[in-house]
C-alpha atoms as a PDB file:
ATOM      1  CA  UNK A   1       0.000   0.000   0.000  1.00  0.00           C
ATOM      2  CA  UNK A   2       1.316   3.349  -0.696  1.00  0.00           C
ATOM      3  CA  UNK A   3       0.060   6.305   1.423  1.00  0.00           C
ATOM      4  CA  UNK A   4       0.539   9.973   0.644  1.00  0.00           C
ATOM      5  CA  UNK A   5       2.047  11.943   3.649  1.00  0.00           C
ATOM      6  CA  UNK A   6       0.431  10.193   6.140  1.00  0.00           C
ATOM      7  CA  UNK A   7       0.776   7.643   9.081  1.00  0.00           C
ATOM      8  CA  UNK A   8      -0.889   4.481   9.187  1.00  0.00           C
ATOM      9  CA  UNK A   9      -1.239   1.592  11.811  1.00  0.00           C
ATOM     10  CA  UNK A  10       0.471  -1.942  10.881  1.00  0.00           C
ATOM     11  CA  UNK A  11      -2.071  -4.201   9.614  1.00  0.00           C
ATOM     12  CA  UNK A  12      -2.717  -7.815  11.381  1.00  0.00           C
ATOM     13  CA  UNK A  13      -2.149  -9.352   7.870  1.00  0.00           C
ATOM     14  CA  UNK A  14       1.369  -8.082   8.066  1.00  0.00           C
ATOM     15  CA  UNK A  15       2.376  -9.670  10.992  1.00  0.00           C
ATOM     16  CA  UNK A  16       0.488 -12.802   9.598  1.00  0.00           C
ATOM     17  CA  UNK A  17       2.657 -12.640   6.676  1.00  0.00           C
ATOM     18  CA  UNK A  18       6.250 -12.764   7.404  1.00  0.00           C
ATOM     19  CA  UNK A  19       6.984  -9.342   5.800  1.00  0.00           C
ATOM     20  CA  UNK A  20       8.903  -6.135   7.072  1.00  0.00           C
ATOM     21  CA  UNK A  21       6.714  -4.471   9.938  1.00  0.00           C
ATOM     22  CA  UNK A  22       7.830  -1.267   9.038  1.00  0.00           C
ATOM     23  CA  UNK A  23       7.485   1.913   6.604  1.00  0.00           C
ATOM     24  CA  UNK A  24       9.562   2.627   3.841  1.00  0.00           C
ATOM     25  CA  UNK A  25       9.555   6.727   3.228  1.00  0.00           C
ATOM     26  CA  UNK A  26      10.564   7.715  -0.012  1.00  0.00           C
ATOM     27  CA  UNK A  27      10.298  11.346  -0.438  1.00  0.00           C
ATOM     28  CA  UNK A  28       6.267  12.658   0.316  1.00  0.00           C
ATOM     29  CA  UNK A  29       5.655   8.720  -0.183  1.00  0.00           C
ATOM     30  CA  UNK A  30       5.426   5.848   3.075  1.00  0.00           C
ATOM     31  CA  UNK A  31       4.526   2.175   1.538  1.00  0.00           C
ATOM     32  CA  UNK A  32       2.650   0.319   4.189  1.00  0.00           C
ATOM     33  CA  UNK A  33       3.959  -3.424   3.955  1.00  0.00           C
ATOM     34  CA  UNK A  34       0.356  -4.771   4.723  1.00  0.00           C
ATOM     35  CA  UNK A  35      -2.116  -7.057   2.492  1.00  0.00           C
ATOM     36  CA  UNK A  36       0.198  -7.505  -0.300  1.00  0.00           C
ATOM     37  CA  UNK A  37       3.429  -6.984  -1.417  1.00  0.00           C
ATOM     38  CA  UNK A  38       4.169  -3.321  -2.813  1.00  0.00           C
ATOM     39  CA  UNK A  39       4.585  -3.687  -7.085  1.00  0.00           C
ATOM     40  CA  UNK A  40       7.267  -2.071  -8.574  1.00  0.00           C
ATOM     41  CA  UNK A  41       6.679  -2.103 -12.626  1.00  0.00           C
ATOM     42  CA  UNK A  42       9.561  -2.155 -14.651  1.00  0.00           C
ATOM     43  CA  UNK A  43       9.779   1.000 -17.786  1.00  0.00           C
ATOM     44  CA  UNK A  44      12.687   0.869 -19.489  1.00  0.00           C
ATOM     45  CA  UNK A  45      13.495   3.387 -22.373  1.00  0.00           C
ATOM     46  CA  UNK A  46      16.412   1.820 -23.631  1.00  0.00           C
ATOM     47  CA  UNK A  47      16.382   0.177 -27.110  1.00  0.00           C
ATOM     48  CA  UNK A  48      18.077  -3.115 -25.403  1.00  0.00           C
ATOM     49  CA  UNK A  49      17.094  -3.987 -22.236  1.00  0.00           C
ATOM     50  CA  UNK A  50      16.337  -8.091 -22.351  1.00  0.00           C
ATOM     51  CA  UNK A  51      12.059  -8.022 -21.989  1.00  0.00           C
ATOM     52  CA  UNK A  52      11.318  -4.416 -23.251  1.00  0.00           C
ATOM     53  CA  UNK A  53      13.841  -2.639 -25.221  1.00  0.00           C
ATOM     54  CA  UNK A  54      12.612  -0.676 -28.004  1.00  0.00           C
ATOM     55  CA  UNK A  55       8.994   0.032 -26.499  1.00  0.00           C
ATOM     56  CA  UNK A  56       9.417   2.686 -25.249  1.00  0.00           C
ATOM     57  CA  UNK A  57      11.562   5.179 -27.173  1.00  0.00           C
ATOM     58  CA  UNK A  58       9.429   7.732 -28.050  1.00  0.00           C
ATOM     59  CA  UNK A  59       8.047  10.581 -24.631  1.00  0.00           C
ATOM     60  CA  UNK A  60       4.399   9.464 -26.019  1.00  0.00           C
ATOM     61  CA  UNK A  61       4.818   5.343 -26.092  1.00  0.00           C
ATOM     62  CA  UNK A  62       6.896   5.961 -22.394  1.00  0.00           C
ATOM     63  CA  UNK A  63       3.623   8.072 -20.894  1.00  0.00           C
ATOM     64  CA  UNK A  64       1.276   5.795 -22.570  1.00  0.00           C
ATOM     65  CA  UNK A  65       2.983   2.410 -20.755  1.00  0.00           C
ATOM     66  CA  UNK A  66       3.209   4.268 -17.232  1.00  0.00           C
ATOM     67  CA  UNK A  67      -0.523   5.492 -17.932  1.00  0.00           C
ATOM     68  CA  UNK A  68      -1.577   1.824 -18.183  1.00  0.00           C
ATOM     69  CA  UNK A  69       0.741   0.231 -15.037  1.00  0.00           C
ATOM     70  CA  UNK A  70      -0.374   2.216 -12.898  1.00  0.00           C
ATOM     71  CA  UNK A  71      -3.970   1.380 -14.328  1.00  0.00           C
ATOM     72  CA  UNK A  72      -3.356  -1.725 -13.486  1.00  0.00           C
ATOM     73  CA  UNK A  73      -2.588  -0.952  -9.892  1.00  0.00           C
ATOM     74  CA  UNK A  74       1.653  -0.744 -10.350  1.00  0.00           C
ATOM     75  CA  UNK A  75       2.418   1.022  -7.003  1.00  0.00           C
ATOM     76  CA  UNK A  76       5.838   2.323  -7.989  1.00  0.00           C
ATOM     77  CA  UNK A  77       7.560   2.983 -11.604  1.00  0.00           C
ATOM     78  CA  UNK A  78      10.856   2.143 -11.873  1.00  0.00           C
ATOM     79  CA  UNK A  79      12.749   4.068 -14.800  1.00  0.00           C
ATOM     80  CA  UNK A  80      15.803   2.850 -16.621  1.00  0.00           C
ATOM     81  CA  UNK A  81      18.177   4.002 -19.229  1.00  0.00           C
ATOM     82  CA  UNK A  82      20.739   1.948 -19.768  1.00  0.00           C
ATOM     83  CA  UNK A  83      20.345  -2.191 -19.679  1.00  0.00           C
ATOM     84  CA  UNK A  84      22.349  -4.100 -17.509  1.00  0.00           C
ATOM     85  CA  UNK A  85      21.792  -7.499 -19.200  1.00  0.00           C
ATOM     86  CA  UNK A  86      25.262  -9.572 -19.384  1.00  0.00           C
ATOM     87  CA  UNK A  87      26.391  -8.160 -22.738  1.00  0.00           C
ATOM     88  CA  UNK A  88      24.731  -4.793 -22.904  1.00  0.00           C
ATOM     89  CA  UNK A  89      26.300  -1.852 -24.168  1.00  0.00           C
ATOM     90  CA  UNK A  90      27.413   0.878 -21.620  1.00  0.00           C
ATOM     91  CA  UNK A  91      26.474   4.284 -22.139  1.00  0.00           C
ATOM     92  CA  UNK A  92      27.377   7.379 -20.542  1.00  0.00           C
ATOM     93  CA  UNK A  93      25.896   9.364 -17.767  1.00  0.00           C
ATOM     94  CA  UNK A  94      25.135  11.864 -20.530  1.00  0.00           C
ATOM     95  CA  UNK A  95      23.150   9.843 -22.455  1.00  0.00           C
ATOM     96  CA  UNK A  96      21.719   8.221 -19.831  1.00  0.00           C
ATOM     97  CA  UNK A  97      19.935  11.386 -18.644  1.00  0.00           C
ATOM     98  CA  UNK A  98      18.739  12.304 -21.847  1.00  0.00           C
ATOM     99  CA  UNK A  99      16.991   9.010 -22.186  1.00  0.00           C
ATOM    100  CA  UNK A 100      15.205   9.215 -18.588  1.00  0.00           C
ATOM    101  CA  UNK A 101      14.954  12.705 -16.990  1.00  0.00           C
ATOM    102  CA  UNK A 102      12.209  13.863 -20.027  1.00  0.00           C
ATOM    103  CA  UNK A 103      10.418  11.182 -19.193  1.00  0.00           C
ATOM    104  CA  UNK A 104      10.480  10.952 -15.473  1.00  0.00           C
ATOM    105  CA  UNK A 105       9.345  14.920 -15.729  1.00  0.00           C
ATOM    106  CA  UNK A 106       6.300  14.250 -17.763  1.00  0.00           C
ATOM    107  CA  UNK A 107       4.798  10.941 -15.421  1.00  0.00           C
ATOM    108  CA  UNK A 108       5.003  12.883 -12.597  1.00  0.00           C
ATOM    109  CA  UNK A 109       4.070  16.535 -14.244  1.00  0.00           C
ATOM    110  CA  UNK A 110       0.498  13.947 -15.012  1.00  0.00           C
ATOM    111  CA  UNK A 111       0.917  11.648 -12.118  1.00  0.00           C
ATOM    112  CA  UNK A 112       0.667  11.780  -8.898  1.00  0.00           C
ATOM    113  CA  UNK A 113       2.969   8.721  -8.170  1.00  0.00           C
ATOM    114  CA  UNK A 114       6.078   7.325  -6.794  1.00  0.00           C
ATOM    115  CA  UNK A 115       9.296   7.085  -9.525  1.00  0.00           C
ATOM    116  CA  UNK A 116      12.276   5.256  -9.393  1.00  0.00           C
ATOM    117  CA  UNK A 117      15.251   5.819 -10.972  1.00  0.00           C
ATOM    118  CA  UNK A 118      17.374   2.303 -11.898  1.00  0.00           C
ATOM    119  CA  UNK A 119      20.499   4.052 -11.878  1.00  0.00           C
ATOM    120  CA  UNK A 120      24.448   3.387 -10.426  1.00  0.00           C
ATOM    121  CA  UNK A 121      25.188   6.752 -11.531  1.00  0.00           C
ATOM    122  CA  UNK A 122      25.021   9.335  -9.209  1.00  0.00           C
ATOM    123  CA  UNK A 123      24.803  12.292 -11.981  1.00  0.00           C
ATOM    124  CA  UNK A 124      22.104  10.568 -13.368  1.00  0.00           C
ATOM    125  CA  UNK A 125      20.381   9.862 -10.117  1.00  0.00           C
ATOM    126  CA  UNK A 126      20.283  13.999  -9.135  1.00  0.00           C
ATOM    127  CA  UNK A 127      18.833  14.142 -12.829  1.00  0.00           C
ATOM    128  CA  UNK A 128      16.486  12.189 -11.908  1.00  0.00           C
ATOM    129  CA  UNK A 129      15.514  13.520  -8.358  1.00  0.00           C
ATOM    130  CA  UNK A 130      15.141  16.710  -9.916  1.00  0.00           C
ATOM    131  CA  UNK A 131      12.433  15.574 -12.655  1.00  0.00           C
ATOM    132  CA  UNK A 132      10.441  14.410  -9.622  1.00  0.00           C
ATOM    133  CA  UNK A 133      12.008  11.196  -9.017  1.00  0.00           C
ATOM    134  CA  UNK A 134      11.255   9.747  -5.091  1.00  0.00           C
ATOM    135  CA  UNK A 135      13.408   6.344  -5.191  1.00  0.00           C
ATOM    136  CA  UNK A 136      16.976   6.054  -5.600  1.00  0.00           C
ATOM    137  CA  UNK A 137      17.487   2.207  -6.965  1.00  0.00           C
ATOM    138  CA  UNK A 138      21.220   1.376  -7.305  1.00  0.00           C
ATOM    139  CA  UNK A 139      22.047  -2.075  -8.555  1.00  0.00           C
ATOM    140  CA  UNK A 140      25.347  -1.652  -7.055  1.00  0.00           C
ATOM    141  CA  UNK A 141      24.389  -0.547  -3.384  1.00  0.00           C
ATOM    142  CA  UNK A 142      26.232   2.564  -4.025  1.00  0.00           C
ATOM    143  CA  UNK A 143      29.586   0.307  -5.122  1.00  0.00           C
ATOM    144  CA  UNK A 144      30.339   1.559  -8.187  1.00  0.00           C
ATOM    145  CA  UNK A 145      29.385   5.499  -8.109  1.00  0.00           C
ATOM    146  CA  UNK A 146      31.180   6.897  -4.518  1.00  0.00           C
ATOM    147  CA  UNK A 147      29.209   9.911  -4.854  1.00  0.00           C
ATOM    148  CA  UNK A 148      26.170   8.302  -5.120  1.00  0.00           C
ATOM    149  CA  UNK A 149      25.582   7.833  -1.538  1.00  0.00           C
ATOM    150  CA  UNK A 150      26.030  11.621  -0.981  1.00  0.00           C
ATOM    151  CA  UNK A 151      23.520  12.118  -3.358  1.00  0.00           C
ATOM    152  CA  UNK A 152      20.780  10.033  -1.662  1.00  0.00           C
ATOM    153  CA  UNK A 153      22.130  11.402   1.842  1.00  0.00           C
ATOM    154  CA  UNK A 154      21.241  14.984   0.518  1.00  0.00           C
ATOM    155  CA  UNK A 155      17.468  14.263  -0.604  1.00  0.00           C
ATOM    156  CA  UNK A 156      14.564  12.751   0.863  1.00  0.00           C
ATOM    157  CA  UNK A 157      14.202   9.639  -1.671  1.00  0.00           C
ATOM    158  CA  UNK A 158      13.751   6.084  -0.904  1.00  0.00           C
ATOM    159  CA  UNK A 159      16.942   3.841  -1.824  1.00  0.00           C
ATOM    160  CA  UNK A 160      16.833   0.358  -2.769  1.00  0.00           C
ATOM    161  CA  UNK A 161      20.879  -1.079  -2.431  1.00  0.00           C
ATOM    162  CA  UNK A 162      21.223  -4.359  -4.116  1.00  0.00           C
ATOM    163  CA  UNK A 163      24.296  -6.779  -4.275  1.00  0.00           C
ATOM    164  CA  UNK A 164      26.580  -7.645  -7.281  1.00  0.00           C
ATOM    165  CA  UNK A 165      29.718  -8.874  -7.026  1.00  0.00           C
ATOM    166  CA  UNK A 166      32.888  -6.606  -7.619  1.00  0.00           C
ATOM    167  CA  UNK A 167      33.361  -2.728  -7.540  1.00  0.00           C
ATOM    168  CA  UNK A 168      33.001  -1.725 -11.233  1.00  0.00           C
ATOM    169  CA  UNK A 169      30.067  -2.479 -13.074  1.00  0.00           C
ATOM    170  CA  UNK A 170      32.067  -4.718 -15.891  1.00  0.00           C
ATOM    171  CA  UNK A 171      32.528  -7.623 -12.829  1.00  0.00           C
ATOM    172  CA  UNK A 172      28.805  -7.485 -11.667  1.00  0.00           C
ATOM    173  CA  UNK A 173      27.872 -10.676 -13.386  1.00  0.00           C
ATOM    174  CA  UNK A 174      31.034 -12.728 -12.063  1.00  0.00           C
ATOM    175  CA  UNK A 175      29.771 -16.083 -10.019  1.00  0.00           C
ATOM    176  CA  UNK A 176      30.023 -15.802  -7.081  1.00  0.00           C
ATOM    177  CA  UNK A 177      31.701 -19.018  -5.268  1.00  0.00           C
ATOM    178  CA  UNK A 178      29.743 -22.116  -4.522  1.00  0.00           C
ATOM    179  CA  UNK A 179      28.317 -22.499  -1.525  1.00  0.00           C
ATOM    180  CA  UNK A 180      29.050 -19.017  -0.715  1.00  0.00           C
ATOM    181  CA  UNK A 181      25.339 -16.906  -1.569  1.00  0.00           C
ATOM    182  CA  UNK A 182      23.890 -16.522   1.955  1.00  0.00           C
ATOM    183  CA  UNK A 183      27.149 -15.021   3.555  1.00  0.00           C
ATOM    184  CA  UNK A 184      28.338 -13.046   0.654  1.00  0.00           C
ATOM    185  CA  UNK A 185      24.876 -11.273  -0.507  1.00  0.00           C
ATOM    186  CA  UNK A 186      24.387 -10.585   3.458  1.00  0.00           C
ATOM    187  CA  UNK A 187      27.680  -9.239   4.074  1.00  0.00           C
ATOM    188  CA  UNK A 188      27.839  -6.973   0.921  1.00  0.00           C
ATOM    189  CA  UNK A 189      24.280  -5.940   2.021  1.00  0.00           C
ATOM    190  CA  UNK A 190      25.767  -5.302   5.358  1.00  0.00           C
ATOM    191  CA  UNK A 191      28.754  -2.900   3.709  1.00  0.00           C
ATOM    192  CA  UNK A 192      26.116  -1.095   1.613  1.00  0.00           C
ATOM    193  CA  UNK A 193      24.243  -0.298   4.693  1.00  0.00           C
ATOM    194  CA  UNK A 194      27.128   0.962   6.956  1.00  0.00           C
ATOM    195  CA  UNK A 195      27.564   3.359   4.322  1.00  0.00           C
ATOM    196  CA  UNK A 196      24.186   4.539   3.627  1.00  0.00           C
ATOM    197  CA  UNK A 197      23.819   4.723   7.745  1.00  0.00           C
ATOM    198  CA  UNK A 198      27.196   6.760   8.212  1.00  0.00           C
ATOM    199  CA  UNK A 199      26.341   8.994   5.469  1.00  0.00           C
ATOM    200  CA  UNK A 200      23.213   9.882   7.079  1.00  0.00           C
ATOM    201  CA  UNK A 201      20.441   7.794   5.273  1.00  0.00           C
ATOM    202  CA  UNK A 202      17.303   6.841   7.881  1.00  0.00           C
ATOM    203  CA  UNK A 203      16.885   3.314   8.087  1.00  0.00           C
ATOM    204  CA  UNK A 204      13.349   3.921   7.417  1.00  0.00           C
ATOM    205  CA  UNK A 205      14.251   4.854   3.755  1.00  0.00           C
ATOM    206  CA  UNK A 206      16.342   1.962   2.919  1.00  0.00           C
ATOM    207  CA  UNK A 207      15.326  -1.275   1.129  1.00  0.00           C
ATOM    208  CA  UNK A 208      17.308  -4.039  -0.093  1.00  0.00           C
ATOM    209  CA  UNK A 209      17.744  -6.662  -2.609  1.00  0.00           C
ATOM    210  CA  UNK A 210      19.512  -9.505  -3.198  1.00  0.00           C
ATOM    211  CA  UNK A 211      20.356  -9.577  -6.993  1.00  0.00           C
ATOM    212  CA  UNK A 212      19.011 -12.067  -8.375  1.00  0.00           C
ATOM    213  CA  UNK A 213      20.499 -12.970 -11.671  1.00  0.00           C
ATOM    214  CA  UNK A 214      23.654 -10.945 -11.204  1.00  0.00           C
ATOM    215  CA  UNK A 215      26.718 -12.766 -10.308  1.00  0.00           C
ATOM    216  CA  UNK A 216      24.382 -15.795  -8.974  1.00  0.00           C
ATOM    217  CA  UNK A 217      24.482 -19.378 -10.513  1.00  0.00           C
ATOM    218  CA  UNK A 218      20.832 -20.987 -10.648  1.00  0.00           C
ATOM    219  CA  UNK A 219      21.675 -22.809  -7.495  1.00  0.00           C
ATOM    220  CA  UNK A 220      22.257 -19.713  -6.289  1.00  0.00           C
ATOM    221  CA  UNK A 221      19.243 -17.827  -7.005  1.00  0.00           C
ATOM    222  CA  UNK A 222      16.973 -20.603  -5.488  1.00  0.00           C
ATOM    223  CA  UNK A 223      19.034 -20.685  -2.325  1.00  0.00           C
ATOM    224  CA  UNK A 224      18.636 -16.797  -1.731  1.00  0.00           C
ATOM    225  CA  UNK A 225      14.487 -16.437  -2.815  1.00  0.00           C
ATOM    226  CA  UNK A 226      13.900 -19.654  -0.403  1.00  0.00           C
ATOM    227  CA  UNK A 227      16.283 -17.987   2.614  1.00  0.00           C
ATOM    228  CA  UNK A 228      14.897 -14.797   2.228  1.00  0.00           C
ATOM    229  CA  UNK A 229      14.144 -14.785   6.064  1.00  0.00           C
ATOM    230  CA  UNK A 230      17.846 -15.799   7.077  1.00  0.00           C
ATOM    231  CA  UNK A 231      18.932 -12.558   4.525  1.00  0.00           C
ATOM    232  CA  UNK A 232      16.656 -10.538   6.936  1.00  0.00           C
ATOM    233  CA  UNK A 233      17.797 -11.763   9.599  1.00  0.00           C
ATOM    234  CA  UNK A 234      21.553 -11.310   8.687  1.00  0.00           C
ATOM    235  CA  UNK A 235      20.626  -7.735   7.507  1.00  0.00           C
ATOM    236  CA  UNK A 236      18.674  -6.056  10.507  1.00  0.00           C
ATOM    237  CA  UNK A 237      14.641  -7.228   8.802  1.00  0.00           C
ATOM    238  CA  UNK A 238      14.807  -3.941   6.145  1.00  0.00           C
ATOM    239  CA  UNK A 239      11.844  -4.431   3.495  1.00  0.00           C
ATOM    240  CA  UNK A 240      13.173  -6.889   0.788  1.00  0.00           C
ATOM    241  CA  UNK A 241      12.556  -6.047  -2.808  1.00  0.00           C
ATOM    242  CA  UNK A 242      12.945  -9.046  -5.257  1.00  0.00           C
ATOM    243  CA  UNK A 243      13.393  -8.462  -8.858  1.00  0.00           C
ATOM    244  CA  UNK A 244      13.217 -11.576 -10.613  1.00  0.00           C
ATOM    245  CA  UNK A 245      10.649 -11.046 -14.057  1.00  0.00           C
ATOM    246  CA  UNK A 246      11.258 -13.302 -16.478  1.00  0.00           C
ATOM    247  CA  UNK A 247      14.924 -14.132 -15.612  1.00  0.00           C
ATOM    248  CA  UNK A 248      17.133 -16.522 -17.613  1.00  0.00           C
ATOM    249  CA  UNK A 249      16.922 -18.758 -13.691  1.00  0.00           C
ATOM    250  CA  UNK A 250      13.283 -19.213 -14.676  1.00  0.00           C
ATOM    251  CA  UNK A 251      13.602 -20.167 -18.560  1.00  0.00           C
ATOM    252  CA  UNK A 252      16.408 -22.875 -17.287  1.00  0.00           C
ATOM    253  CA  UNK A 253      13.672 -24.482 -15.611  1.00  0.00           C
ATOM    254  CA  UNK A 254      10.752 -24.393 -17.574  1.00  0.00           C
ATOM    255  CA  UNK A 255      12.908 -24.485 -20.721  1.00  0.00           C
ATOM    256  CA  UNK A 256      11.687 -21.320 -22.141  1.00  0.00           C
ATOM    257  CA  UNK A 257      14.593 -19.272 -23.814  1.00  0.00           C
ATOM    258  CA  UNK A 258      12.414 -16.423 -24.703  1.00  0.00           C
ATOM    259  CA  UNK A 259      11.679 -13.715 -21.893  1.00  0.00           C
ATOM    260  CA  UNK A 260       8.481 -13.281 -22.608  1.00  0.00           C
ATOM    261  CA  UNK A 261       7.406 -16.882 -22.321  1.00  0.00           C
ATOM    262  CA  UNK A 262       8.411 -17.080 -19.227  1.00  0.00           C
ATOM    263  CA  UNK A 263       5.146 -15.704 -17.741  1.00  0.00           C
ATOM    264  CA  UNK A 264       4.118 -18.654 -15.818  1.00  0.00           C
ATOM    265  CA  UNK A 265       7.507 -19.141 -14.231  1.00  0.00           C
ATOM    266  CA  UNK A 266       7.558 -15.274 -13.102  1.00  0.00           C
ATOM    267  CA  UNK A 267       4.240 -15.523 -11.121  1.00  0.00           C
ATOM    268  CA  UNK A 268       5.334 -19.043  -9.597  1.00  0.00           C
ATOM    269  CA  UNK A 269       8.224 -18.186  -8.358  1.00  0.00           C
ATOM    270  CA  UNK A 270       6.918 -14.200  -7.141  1.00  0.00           C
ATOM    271  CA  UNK A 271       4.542 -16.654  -5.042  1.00  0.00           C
ATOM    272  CA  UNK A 272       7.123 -18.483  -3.537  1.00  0.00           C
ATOM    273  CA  UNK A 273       8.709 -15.089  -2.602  1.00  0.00           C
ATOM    274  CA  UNK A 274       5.839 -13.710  -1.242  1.00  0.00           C
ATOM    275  CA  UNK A 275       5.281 -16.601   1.135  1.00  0.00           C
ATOM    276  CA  UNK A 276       9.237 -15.890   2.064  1.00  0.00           C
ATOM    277  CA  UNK A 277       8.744 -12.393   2.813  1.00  0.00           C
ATOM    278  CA  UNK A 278       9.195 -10.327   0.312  1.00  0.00           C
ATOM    279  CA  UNK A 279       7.690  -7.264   0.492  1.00  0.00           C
ATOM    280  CA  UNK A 280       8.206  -5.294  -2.939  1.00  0.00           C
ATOM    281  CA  UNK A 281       8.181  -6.980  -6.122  1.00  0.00           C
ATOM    282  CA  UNK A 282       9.813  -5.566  -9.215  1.00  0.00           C
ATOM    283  CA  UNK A 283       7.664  -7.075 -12.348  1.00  0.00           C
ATOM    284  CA  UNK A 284       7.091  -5.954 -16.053  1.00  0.00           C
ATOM    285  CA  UNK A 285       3.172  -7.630 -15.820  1.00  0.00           C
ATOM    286  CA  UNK A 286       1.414  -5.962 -13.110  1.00  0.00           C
ATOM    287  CA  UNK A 287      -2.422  -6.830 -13.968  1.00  0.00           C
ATOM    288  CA  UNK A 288      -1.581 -10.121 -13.304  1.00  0.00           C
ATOM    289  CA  UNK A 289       0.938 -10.460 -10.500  1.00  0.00           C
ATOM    290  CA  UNK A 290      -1.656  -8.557  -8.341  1.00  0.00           C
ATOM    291  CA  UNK A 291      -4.142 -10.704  -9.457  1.00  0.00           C
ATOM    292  CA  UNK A 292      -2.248 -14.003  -8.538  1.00  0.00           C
ATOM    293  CA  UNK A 293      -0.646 -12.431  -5.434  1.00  0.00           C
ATOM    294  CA  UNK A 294      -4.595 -11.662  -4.216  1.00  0.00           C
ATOM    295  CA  UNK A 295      -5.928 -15.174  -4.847  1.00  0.00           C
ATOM    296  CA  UNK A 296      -2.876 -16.506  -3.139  1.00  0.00           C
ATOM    297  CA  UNK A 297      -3.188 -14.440   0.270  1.00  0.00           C
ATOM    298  CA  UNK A 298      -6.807 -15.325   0.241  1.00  0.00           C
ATOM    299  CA  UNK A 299      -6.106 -18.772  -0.025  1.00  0.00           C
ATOM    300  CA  UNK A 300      -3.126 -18.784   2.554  1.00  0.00           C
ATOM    301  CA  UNK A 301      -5.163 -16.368   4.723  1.00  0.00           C
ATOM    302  CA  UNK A 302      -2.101 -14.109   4.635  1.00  0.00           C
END
C-alpha cells in the first residue's frame, strides 16, 4: 500500500505474513507493507534492455505504458536508461539522462505517483531527483558510483541497495563461489548499509535486494528467494525487494529461452517469494501479479 504523507497503523495481515513491519519513506511517499506486497513495474526506455527494449523510445509510447501500469494498480515505476543485461552496451551518464529525466518529468508533471530511478550513476540519479524522481534504486548498493551515496544522503528519496559482485560495473555478473550466496549477498548488504547509515540515510528509507540474476548461478538464485528470512535476519529485517521477471533462472527451468514466455515461471516463483517475505516486487506484468498475489493471500489467509 502506498500512502501519501500520512501515518498508518500496521495491519494484522502483516504480521500474519512474514513481511517487514515497518514503513519505507521515499520522499512525500510511506509504503505500508500490509495485504500484499508493494509492485514495482519495470519501464525501461532503452532500445536493449532483455524483456522491453525498443517500447518505449518515443516521450508518447513511455507516458502511454506508465498510464496503463499504474492502471493496473503498479504502485511504484521504476525508470531505466541503460540495460544491464550480461552483454549490454554501456552508455554514458550523458546519455543516460537524456533518455530518462524527459520522461520521469512528464509521469510525474500527469501523475501523482512514486518514480524510481534504476540508476548506479550518481549524476544521473540527481537528474532524476530533480524531474520528480522519489526512489533512488542502485544495482550496485552505491559500489560503483562513490558519490552516489552523498547524493541520496542529501534528498529525501527512498533507496533500494542491491548486491553484485565486484566494484566496477564490468565484474557485476562474475559467479560468485559455490556455496558461498547466503554469507556473501548478506555481508555486501551489510557494507552497503554501513555506508548509507554513516552517510546519514534513515533506516526507514532503505530497502534491499539480493540480486538475483547478477553474479548468482541458478543454485544460487533458489538458495537466496527460499532464505529470504535468514537474509533478513543477517541484515537487521529492512523491506526486501525481489526483482526476478522473467529471468534466464526461470527459462532454465521451464525451458523457455524467450523472456516473454516465461510468464508462468515469473508468477510461480513471485509466489514463492511472497510466502518468504518479500515485500516489494519488481515485475514488467502488473495486472496479473496482483491478481495471482490476491488469490494466493486469500487462499493462505495471509
Amino acid at each position: 500500500m502506498v500512502i501519501r504523507n500520512m501515518e498508518v497503523s500496521i495491519s494484522e495481515s502483516a504480521q500474519r505474513s512474514g513481511r517487514a513491519h515497518s514503513f519505507w519513506r521515499c520522499g512525500g511517499f510511506t509504503f505500508e507493507f500490509s495485504a500484499r506486497p508493494v509492485i514495482m513495474a519495470i519501464l525501461n526506455v532503452t532500445p536493449d534492455s532483455f524483456s522491453d527494449g525498443g517500447e518505449n523510445l518515443s516521450l508518447d509510447d513511455a507516458l502511454r505504458t506508465a498510464e496503463r501500469l499504474f492502471e493496473e494498480g503498479a504502485d511504484i515505476l521504476d525508470i531505466g536508461g541503460e540495460s544491464t543485461r550480461p552483454g549490454a552496451e554501456k552508455v554514458s551518464a550523458e546519455l543516460e539522462k537524456a533518455r530518462v529525466a524527459p520522461v520521469i518529468s512528464a509521469i510525474c508533471d500527469r501523475f501523482e505517483k512514486p518514480i524510481s530511478i534504476d540508476t548506479f550513476k550518481s549524476e544521473v540519479a540527481l537528474a532524476a531527483l530533480d524531474a520528480g524522481a522519489s526512489i533512488i534504486n542502485d544495482i550496485s548498493g552505491f559500489k560503483f558510483d562513490a558519490r552516489m551515496v552523498t547524493t541520496a544522503a542529501s534528498s529525501d528519496a527512498g533507496v533500494v541497495l542491491m548486491h553484485v559482485a565486484g566494484l566496477e560495473s564490468s565484474k557485476m555478473h562474475e559467479l560468485l563461489p559455490d556455496g558461498t550466496a547466503i554469507d556473501e549477498v548478506s555481508a555486501g548488504l551489510r557494507e552497503s548499509l554501513k555506508g548509507a547509515l554513516e552517510a546519514g540515510i534513515d533506516k526507514s528509507r532503505i530497502a534491499l535486494d539480493m540480486g538475483i540474476g547478477f553474479g548468482k548461478s541458478q543454485d544460487q538464485n533458489l538458495e537466496l528467494l527460499r532464505e529470504i528470512p535468514e537474509l533478513k535476519r543477517k541484515t537487521g529485517d529492512y523491506p526486501f525487494l525481489v526483482g526476478l521477471s522473467r529471468k534466464s533462472f526461470i527459462g532454465r527451468i521451464t525451458g523457455e529461452a524467450e523472456p516473454r514466455e516465461r510468464f508462468s515461471g515469473t508468477i510461480a516463483a513471485n509466489l514463492a517469494s511472497v510466502l518468504r517475505g518479500a515485500d516489494i516486487l519488481r515485475v514488467h506484468d502488473v495486472a496479473e501479479t496482483i491478481k495471482a498475489v490476491k488469490v494466493f493471500s486469500e487462499v493462505l489467509n495471509l
